[in-house]
Protein backbone atom coordinates (compact mmCIF):
# COMPACT_ATOMS: atom_id res chain seq x y z
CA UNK A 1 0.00 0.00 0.00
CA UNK A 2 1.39 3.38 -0.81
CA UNK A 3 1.34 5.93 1.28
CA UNK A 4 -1.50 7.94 -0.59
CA UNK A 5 -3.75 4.84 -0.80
CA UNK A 6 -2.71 4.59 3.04
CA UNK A 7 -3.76 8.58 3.43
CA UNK A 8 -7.40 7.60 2.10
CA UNK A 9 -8.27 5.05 3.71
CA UNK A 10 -7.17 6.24 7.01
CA UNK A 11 -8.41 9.89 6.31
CA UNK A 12 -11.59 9.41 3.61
CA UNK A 13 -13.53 12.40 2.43
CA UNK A 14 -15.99 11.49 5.60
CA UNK A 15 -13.54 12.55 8.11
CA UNK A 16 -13.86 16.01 9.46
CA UNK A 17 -12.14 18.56 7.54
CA UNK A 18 -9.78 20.14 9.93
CA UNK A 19 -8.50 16.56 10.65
CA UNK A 20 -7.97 15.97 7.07
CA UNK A 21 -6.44 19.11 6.62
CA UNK A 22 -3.82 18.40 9.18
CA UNK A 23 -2.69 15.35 7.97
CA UNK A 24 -3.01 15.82 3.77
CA UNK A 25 -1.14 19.15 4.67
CA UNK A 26 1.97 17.15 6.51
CA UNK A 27 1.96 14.20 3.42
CA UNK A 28 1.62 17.31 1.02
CA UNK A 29 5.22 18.59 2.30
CA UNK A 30 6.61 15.01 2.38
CA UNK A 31 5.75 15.00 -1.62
CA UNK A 32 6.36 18.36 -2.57
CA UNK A 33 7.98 17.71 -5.36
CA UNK A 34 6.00 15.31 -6.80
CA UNK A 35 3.26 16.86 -8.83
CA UNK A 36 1.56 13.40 -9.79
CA UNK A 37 1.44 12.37 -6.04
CA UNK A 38 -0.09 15.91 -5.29
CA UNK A 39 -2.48 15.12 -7.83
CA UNK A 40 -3.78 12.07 -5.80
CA UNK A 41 -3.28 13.87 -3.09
CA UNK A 42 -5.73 16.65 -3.30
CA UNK A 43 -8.59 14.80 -5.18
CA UNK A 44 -7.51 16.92 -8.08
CA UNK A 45 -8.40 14.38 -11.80
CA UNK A 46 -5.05 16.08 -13.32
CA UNK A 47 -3.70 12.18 -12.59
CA UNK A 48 -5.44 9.72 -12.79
CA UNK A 49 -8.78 11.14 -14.97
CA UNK A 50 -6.50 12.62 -16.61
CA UNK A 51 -2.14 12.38 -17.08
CA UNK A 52 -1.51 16.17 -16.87
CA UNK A 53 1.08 16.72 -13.78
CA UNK A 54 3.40 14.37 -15.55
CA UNK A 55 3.70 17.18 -17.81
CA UNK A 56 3.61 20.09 -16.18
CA UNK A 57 5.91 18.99 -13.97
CA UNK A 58 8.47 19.11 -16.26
CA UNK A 59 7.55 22.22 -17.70
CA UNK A 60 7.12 23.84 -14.24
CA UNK A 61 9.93 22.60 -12.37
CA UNK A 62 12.14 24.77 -12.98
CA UNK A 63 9.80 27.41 -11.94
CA UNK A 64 9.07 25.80 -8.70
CA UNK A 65 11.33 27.55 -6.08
CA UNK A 66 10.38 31.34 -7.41
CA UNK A 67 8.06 33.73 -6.31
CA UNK A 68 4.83 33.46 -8.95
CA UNK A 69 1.25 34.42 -9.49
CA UNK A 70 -0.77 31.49 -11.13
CA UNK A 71 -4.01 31.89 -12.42
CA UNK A 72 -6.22 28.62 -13.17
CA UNK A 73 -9.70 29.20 -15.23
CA UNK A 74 -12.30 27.04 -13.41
CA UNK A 75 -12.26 26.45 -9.66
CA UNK A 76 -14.66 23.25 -9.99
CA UNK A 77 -17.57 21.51 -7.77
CA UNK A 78 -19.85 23.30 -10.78
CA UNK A 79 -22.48 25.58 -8.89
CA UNK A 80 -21.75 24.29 -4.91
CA UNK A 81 -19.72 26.72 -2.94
CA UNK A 82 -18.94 24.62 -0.92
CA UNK A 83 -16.50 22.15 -3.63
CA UNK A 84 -13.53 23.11 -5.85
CA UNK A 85 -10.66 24.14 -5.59
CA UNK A 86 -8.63 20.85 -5.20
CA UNK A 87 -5.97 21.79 -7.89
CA UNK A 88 -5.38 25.29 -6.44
CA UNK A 89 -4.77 22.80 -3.64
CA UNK A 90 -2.50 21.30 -5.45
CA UNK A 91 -0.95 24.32 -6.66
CA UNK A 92 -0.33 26.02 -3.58
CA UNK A 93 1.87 22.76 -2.33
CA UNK A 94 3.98 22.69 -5.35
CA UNK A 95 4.44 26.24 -6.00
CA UNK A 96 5.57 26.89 -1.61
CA UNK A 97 6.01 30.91 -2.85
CA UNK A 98 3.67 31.50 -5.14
CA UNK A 99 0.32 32.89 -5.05
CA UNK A 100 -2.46 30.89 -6.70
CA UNK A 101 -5.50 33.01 -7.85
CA UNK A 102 -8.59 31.20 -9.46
CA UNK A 103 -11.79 32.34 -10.76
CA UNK A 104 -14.98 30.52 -11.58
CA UNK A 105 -18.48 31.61 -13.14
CA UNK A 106 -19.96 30.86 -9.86
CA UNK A 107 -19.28 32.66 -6.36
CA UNK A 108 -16.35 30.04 -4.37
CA UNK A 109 -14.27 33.09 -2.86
CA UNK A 110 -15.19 31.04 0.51
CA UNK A 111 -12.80 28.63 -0.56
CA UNK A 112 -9.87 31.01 -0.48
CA UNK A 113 -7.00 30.28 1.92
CA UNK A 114 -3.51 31.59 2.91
CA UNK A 115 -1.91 32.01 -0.47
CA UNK A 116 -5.20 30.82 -2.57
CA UNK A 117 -7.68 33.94 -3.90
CA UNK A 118 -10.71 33.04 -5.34
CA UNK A 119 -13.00 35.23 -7.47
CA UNK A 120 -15.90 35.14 -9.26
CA UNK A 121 -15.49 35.87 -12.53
CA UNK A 122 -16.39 34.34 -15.82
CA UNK A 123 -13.32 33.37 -18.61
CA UNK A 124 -14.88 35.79 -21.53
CA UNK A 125 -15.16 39.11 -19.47
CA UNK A 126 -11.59 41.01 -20.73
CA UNK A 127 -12.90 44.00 -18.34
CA UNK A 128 -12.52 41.81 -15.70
CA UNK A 129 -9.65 40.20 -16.27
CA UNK A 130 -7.50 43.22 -16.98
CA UNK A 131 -8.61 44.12 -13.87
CA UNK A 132 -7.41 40.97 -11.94
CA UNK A 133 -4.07 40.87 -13.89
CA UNK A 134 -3.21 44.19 -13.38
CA UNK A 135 -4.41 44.05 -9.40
CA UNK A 136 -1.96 40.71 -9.33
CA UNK A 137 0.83 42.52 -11.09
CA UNK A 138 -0.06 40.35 -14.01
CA UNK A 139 0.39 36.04 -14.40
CA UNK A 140 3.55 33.65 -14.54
CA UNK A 141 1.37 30.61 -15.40
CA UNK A 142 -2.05 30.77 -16.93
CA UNK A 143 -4.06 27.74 -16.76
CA UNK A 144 -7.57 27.59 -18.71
CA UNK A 145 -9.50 24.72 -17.15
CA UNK A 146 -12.58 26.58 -17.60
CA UNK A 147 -16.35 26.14 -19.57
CA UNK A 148 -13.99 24.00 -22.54
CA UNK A 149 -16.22 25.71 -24.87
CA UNK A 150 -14.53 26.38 -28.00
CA UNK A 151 -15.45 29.70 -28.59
CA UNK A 152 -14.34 30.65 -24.93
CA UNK A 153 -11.03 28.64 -24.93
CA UNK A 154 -10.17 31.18 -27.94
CA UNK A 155 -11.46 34.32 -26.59
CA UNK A 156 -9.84 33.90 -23.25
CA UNK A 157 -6.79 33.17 -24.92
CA UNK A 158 -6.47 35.98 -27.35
CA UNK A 159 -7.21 38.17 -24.25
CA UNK A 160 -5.23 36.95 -21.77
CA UNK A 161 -2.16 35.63 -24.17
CA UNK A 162 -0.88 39.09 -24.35
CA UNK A 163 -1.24 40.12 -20.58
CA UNK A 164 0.95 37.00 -19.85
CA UNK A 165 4.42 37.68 -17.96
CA UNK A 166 7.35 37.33 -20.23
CA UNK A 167 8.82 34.00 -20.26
CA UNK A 168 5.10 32.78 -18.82
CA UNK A 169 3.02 29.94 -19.81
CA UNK A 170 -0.07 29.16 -20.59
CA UNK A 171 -1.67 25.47 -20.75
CA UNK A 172 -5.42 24.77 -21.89
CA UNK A 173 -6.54 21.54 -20.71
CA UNK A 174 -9.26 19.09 -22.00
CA UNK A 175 -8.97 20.20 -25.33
CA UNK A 176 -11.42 17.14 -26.53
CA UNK A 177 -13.86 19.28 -26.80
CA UNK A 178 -12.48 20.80 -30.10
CA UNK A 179 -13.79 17.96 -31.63
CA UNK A 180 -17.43 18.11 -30.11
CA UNK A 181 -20.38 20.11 -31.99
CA UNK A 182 -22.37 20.19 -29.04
CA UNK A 183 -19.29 22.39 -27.43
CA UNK A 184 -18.76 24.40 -30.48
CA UNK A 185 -15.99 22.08 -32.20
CA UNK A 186 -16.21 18.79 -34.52
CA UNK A 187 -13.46 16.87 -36.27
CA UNK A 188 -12.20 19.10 -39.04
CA UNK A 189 -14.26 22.26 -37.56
CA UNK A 190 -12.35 25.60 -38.59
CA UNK A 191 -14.24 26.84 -35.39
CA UNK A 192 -12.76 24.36 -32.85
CA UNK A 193 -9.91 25.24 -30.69
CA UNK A 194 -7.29 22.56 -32.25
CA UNK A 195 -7.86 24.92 -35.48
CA UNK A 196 -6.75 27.67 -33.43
CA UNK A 197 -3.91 26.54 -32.11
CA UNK A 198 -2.49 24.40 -34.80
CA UNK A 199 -3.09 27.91 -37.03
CA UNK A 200 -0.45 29.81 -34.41
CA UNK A 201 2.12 26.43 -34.98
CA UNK A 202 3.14 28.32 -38.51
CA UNK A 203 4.05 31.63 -36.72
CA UNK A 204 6.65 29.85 -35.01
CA UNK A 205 8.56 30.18 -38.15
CA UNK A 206 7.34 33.58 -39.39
CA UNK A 207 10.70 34.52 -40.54
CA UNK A 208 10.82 31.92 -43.13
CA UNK A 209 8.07 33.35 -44.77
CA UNK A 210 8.19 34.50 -48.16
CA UNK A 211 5.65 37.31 -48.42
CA UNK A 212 7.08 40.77 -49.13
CA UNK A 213 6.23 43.26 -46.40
CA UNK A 214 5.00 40.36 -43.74
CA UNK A 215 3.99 42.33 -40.54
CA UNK A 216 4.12 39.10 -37.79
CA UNK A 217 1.51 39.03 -35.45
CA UNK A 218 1.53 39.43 -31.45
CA UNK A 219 1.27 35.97 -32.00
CA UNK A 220 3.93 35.00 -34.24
CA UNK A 221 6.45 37.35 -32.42
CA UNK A 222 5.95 35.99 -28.46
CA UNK A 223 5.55 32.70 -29.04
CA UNK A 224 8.53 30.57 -28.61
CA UNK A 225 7.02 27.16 -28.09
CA UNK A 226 3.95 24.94 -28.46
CA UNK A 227 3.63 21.59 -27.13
CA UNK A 228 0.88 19.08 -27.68
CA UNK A 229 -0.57 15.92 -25.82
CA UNK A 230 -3.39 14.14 -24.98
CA UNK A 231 -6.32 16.73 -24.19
CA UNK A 232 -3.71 19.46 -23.61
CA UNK A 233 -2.02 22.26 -24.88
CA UNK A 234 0.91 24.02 -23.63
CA UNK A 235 2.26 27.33 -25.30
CA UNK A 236 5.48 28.74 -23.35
CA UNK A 237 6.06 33.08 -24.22
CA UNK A 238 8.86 34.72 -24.90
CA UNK A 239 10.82 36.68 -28.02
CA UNK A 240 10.21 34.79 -31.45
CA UNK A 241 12.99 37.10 -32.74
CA UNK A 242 15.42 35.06 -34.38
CA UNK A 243 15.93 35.77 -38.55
CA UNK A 244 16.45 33.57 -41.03
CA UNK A 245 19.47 31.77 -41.86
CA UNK A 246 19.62 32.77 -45.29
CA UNK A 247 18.23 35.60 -46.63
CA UNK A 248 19.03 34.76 -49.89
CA UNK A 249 16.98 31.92 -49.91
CA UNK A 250 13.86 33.99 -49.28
CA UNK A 251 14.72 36.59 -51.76
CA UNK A 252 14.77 33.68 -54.51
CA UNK A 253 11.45 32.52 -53.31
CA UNK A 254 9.84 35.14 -53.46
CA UNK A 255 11.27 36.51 -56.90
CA UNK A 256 10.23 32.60 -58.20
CA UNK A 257 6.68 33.89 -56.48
CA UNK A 258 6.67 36.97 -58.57
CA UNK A 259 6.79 35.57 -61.78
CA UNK A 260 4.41 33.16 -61.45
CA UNK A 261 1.98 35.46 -60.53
């Protein structure tokens, strides 16, 4: 028996919550630094329902020791006040200096803790969230684990993209719904939120392109990376400034381009 399975059977959900706080707060020092054991740890389905930690971990670790603001979209427990927040949980264990700040369509702010804010605030309001970032001195780590609609994974990100710290990153999770109608995707949907992202992938490369006079994007010029798994999406920001190695090459192209057309 490991110790987690040991953990839940000797301190179940049923036990009262002071007692359970105690002693998941004690095992959540003794595994500090392992995100997938946090995971179990905090009733959070980022392991387990789902394989998530395994990669933020190593996308986060060397993150871990500094001083951060986090943002996750989506508190969860739906409309109960009274459940959620077991990733911010989560969050707050791995991340020992960082403040953890989530927000949820419905009112949880009763949920908050030392180092964990809660508001109530829904993913599509930019009025809102400009608010919050600016109030937080803006986000390290962005995490959208919001409504999963389609249409709100892509407006949240084109808002809150930009407003991400330099060097941040910003993971959507449960992307399976870009290939759900009733969420506002399907397979092969220009409206879905694979579309989206897979339509940034190109900008990675932006100075490659042969088109005379190419203005690159927000886009195209802060991100540095894109990484893509199972239900997940992880884009890391930074300068996309480096130029092509040869010039010359994209001269020729487009000059072939120019008399063809």
């Amino acid at each position: 028996m490991t110790l987690i399975q040991w953990l839940r059977s000797k301190c179940p959900q049923s036990t009262p919550a002071f007692a359970r706080k105690s002693v998941r707060n004690l095992f959540a020092w003794w595994y500090r630094n392992d995100l997938n054991r946090l995971a179990l740890l905090f009733y959070t389905d980022k392991w387990g329902a789902h394989w998530y930690t395994q990669h933020y971990d190593r996308y986060f670790r060397p993150m871990k020791s500094r001083r951060l603001n986090i943002l996750e979209i989506g508190v969860g427990g739906y409309s109960s006040s009274t459940e959620g927040a077991t990733s911010l949980r989560m969050w707050k264990a791995y991340f020992r200096k960082s403040k953890i700040v989530g927000i949820d369509l419905y009112d949880k702010s009763n949920l908050s803790e030392h180092r964990i804010e809660i508001r109530q605030c829904d993913q599509t309001d930019s009025e809102a969230l400009t608010r919050l970032s600016t109030e937080c001195g803006g986000f390290d780590i962005i995490i959208d684990d919001g409504s999963h609609r389609n249409e709100h994974v892509i407006t949240t990100f084109q808002f809150l993209f930009p407003l991400l710290r330099p060097n941040g990153i910003y993971a959507v999770e449960d992307i399976q719904t870009a290939y759900w109608p009733t969420w506002g995707g399907g397979v092969g949907s220009p409206n879905s939120s694979m579309a989206f992202f897979r339509g940034l992938v190109d900008g990675l490369n932006h100075a490659e392109f042969p088109i005379a006079g190419y203005e690159p994007g927000l886009f195209d010029r802060h991100i540095v990376e894109m990484a893509f798994f199972h239900n997940l999406v992880i884009i890391q920001k930074g300068q996309n400034d480096e130029r092509t190695n040869f010039p010359q090459l994209i001269e020729h192209e487009l000059a072939s381009l120019t008399k063809t057309t």
